[in-house]
C-alpha atoms as a PDB file:
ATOM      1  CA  UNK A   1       0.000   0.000   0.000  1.00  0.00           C
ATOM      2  CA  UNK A   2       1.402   3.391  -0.763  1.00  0.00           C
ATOM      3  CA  UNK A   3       0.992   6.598   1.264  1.00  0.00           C
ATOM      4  CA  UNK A   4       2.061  10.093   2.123  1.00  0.00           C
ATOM      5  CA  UNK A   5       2.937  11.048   5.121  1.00  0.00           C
ATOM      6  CA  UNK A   6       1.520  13.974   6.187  1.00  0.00           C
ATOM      7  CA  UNK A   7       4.346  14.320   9.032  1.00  0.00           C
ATOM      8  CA  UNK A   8       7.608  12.261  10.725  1.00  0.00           C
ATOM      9  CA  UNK A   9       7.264   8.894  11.551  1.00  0.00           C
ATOM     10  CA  UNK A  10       9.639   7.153  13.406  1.00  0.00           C
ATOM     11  CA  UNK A  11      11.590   4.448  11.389  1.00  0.00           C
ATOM     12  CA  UNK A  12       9.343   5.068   8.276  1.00  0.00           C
ATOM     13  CA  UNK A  13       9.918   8.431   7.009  1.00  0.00           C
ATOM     14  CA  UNK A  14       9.485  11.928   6.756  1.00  0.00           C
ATOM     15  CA  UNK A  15       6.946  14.597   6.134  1.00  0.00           C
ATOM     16  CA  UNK A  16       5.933  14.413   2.397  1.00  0.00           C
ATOM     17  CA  UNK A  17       7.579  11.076   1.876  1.00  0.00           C
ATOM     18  CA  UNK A  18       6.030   8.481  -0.656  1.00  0.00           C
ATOM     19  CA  UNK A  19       6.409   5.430   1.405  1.00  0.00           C
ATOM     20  CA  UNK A  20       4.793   1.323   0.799  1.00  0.00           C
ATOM     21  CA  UNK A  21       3.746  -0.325   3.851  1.00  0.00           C
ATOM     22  CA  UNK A  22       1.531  -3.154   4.725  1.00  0.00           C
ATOM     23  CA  UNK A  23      -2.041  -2.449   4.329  1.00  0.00           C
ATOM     24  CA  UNK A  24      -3.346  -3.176   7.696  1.00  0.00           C
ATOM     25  CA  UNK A  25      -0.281  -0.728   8.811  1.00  0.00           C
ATOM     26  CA  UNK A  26      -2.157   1.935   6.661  1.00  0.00           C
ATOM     27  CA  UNK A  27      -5.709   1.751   6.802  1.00  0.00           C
ATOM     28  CA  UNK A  28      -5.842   0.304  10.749  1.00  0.00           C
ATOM     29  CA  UNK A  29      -2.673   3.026  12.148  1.00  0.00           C
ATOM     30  CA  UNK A  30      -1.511   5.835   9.659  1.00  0.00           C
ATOM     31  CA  UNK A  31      -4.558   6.855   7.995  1.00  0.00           C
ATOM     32  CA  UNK A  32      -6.766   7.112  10.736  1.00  0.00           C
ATOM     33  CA  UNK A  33      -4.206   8.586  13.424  1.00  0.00           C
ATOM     34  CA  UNK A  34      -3.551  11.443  10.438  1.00  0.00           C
ATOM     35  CA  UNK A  35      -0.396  10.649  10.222  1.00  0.00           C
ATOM     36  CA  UNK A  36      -0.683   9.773   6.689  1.00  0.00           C
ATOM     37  CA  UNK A  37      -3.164   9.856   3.529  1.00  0.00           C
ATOM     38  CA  UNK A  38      -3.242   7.065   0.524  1.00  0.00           C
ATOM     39  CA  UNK A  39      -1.104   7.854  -2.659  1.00  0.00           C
ATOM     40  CA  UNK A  40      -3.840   8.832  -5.141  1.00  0.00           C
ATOM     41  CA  UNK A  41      -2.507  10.062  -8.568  1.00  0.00           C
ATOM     42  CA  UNK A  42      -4.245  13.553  -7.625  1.00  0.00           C
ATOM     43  CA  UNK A  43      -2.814  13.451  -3.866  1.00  0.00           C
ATOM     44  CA  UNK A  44       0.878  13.430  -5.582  1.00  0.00           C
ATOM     45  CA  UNK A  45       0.039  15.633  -7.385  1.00  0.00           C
ATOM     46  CA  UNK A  46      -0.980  18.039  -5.162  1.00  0.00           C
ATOM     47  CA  UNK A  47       1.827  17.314  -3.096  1.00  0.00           C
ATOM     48  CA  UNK A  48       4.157  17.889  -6.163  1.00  0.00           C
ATOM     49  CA  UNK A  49       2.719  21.098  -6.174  1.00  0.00           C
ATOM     50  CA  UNK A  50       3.525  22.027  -2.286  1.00  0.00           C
ATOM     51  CA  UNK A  51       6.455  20.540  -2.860  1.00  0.00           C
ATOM     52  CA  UNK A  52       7.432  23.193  -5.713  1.00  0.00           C
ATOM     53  CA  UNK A  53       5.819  26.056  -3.339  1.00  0.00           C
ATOM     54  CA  UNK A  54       7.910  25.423  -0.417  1.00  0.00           C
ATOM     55  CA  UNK A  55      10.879  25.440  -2.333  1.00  0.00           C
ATOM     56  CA  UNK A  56      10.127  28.644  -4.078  1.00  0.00           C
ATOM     57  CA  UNK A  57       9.073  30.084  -0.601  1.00  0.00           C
ATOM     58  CA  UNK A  58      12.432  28.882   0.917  1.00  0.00           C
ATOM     59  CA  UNK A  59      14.540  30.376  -2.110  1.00  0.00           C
ATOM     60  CA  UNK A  60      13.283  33.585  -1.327  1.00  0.00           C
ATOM     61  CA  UNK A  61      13.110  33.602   2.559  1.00  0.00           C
ATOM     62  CA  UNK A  62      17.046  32.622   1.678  1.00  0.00           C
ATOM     63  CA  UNK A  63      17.409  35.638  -0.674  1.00  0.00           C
ATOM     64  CA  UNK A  64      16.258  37.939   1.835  1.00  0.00           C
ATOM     65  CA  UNK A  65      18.648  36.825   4.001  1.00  0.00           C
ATOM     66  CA  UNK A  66      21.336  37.206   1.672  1.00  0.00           C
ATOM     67  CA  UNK A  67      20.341  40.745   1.784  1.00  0.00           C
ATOM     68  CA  UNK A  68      20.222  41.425   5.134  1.00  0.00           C
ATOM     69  CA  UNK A  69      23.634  39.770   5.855  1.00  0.00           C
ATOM     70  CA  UNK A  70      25.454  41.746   3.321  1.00  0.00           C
ATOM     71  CA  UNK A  71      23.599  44.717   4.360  1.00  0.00           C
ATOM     72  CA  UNK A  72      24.904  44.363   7.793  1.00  0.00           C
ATOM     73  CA  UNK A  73      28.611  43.826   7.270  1.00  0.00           C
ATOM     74  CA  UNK A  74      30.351  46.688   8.628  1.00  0.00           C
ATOM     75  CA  UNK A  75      27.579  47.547  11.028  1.00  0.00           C
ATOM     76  CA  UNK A  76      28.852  47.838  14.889  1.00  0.00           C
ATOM     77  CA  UNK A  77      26.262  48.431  17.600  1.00  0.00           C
ATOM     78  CA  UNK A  78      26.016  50.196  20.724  1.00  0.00           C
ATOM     79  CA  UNK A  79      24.103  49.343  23.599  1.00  0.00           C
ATOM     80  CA  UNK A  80      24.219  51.688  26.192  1.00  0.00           C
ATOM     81  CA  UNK A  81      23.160  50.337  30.256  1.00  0.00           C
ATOM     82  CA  UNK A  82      23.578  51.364  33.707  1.00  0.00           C
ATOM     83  CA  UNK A  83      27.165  49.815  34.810  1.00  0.00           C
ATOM     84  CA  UNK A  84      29.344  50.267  38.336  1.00  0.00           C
ATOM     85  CA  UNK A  85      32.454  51.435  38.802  1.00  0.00           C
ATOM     86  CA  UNK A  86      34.379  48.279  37.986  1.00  0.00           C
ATOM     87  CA  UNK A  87      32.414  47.940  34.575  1.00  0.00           C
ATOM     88  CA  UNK A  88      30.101  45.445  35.642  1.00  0.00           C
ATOM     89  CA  UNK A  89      26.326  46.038  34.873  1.00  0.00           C
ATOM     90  CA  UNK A  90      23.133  46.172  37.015  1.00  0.00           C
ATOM     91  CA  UNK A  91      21.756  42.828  34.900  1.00  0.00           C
ATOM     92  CA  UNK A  92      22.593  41.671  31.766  1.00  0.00           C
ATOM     93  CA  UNK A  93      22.635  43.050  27.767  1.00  0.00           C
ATOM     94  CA  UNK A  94      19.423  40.592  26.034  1.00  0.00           C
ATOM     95  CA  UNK A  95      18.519  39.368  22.672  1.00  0.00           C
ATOM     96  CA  UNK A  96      15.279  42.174  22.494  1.00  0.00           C
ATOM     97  CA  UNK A  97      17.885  44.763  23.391  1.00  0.00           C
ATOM     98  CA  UNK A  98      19.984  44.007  20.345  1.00  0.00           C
ATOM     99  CA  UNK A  99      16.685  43.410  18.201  1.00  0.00           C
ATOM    100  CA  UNK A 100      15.641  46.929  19.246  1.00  0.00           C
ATOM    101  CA  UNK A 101      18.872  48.511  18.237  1.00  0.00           C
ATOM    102  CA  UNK A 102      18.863  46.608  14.949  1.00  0.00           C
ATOM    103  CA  UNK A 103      15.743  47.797  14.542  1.00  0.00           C
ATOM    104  CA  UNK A 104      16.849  51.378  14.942  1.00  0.00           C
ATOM    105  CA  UNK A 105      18.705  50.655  12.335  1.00  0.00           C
ATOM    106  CA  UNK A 106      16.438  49.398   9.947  1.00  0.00           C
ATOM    107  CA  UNK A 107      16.955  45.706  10.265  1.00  0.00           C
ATOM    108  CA  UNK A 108      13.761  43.450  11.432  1.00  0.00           C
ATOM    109  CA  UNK A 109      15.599  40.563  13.279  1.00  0.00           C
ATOM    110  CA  UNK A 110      14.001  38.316  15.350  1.00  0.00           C
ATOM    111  CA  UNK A 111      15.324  37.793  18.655  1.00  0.00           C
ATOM    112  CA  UNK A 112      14.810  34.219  18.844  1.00  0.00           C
ATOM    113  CA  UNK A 113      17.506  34.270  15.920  1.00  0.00           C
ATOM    114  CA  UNK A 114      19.836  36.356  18.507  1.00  0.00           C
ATOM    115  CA  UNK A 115      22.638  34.033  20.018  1.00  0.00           C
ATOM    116  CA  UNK A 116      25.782  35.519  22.359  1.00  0.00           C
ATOM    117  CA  UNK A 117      28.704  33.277  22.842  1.00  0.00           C
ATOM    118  CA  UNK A 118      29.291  34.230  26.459  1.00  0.00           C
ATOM    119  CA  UNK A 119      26.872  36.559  28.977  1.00  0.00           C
ATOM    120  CA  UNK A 120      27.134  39.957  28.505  1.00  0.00           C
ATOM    121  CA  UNK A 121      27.436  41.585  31.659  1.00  0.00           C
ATOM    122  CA  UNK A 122      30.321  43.950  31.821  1.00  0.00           C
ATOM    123  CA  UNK A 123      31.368  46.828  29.983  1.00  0.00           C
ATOM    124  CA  UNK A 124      33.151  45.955  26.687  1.00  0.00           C
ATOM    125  CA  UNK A 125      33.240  44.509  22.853  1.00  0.00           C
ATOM    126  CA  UNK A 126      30.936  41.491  22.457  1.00  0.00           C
ATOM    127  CA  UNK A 127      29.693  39.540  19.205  1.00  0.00           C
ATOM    128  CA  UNK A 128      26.360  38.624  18.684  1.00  0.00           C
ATOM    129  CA  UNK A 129      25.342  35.895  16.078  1.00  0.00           C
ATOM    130  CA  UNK A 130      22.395  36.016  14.244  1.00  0.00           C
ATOM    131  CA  UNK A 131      20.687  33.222  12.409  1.00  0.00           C
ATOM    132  CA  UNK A 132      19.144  34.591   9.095  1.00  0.00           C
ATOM    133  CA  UNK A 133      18.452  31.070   7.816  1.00  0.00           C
ATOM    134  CA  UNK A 134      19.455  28.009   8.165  1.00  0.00           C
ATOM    135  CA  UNK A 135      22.573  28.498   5.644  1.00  0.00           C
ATOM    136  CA  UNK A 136      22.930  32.225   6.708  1.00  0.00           C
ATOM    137  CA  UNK A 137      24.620  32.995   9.824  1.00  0.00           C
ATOM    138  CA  UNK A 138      26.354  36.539  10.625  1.00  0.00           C
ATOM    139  CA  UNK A 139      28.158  38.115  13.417  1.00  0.00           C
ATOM    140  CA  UNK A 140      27.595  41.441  14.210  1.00  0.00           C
ATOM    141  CA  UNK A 141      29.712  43.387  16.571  1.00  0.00           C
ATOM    142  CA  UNK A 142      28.704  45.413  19.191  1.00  0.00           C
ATOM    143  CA  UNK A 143      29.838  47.685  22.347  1.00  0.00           C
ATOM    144  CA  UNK A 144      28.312  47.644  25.868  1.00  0.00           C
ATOM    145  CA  UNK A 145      29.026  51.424  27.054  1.00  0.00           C
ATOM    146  CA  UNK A 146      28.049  52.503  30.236  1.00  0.00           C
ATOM    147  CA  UNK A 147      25.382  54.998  31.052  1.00  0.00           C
END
């Protein structure tokens, strides 16, 4: 019996994969948990067809990406927060603080993309990495200055 499965299943495949199992397999577990539907001529088909639109929707999510990441080489931020005298400050520099002050600067990042290598919490040069896309990943500089 052929299917497509309409997401991961363990030890048979993944989403959108033309698989053959046994028929009981099929009608008695995948089909009726949703896990899968039968391979009808017009169901590949349509799935050829979401195939083809999530690749053209990926090529361009990966474009604008591109863009950004060029865009922002050469860009150095500043984040400005309330420090002591030895340069240590009163919390911690966030993700939605650099998100904010990319978005000063024209840049919509999310800040679930945001990553630092170490905590920021002392005056200084850091590096935060941003993940654009799964193939685009850029580092962008910035300075913790007190205020």
């Amino acid at each position: 019996m052929e299917i497509i499965l309409k997401q991961d299943v363990k030890k048979l495949g993944e989403k959108d994969d033309i698989v053959n199992v046994k028929p009981g397999f099929g009608r008695n577990f995948l089909i009726p948990q949703g896990h899968a539907i039968l391979a009808t001529s017009s169901a590949k088909k349509v799935l050829a067809e979401n195939i083809k639109q999530a690749q053209f929707k990926q090529d361009k999510i990966k474009k604008d990406a591109d863009a950004i990441a060029t865009k922002l080489e050469g860009v150095t931020l500043s984040i400005g927060a309330k420090a002591g005298e030895s340069g240590k400050i009163f919390g911690a520099v966030n993700t939605i603080q650099i998100a904010d002050a990319l978005k000063k600067l024209g840049f919509e990042v999310d800040r679930r993309r945001i990553t630092f290598e170490t905590d920021v919490k002392f005056v200084g040069d850091y590096i935060a990495n941003l993940n654009l896309h799964k193939e685009v990943k850029v580092q962008v500089p910035f300075t913790v200055v007190a205020e």
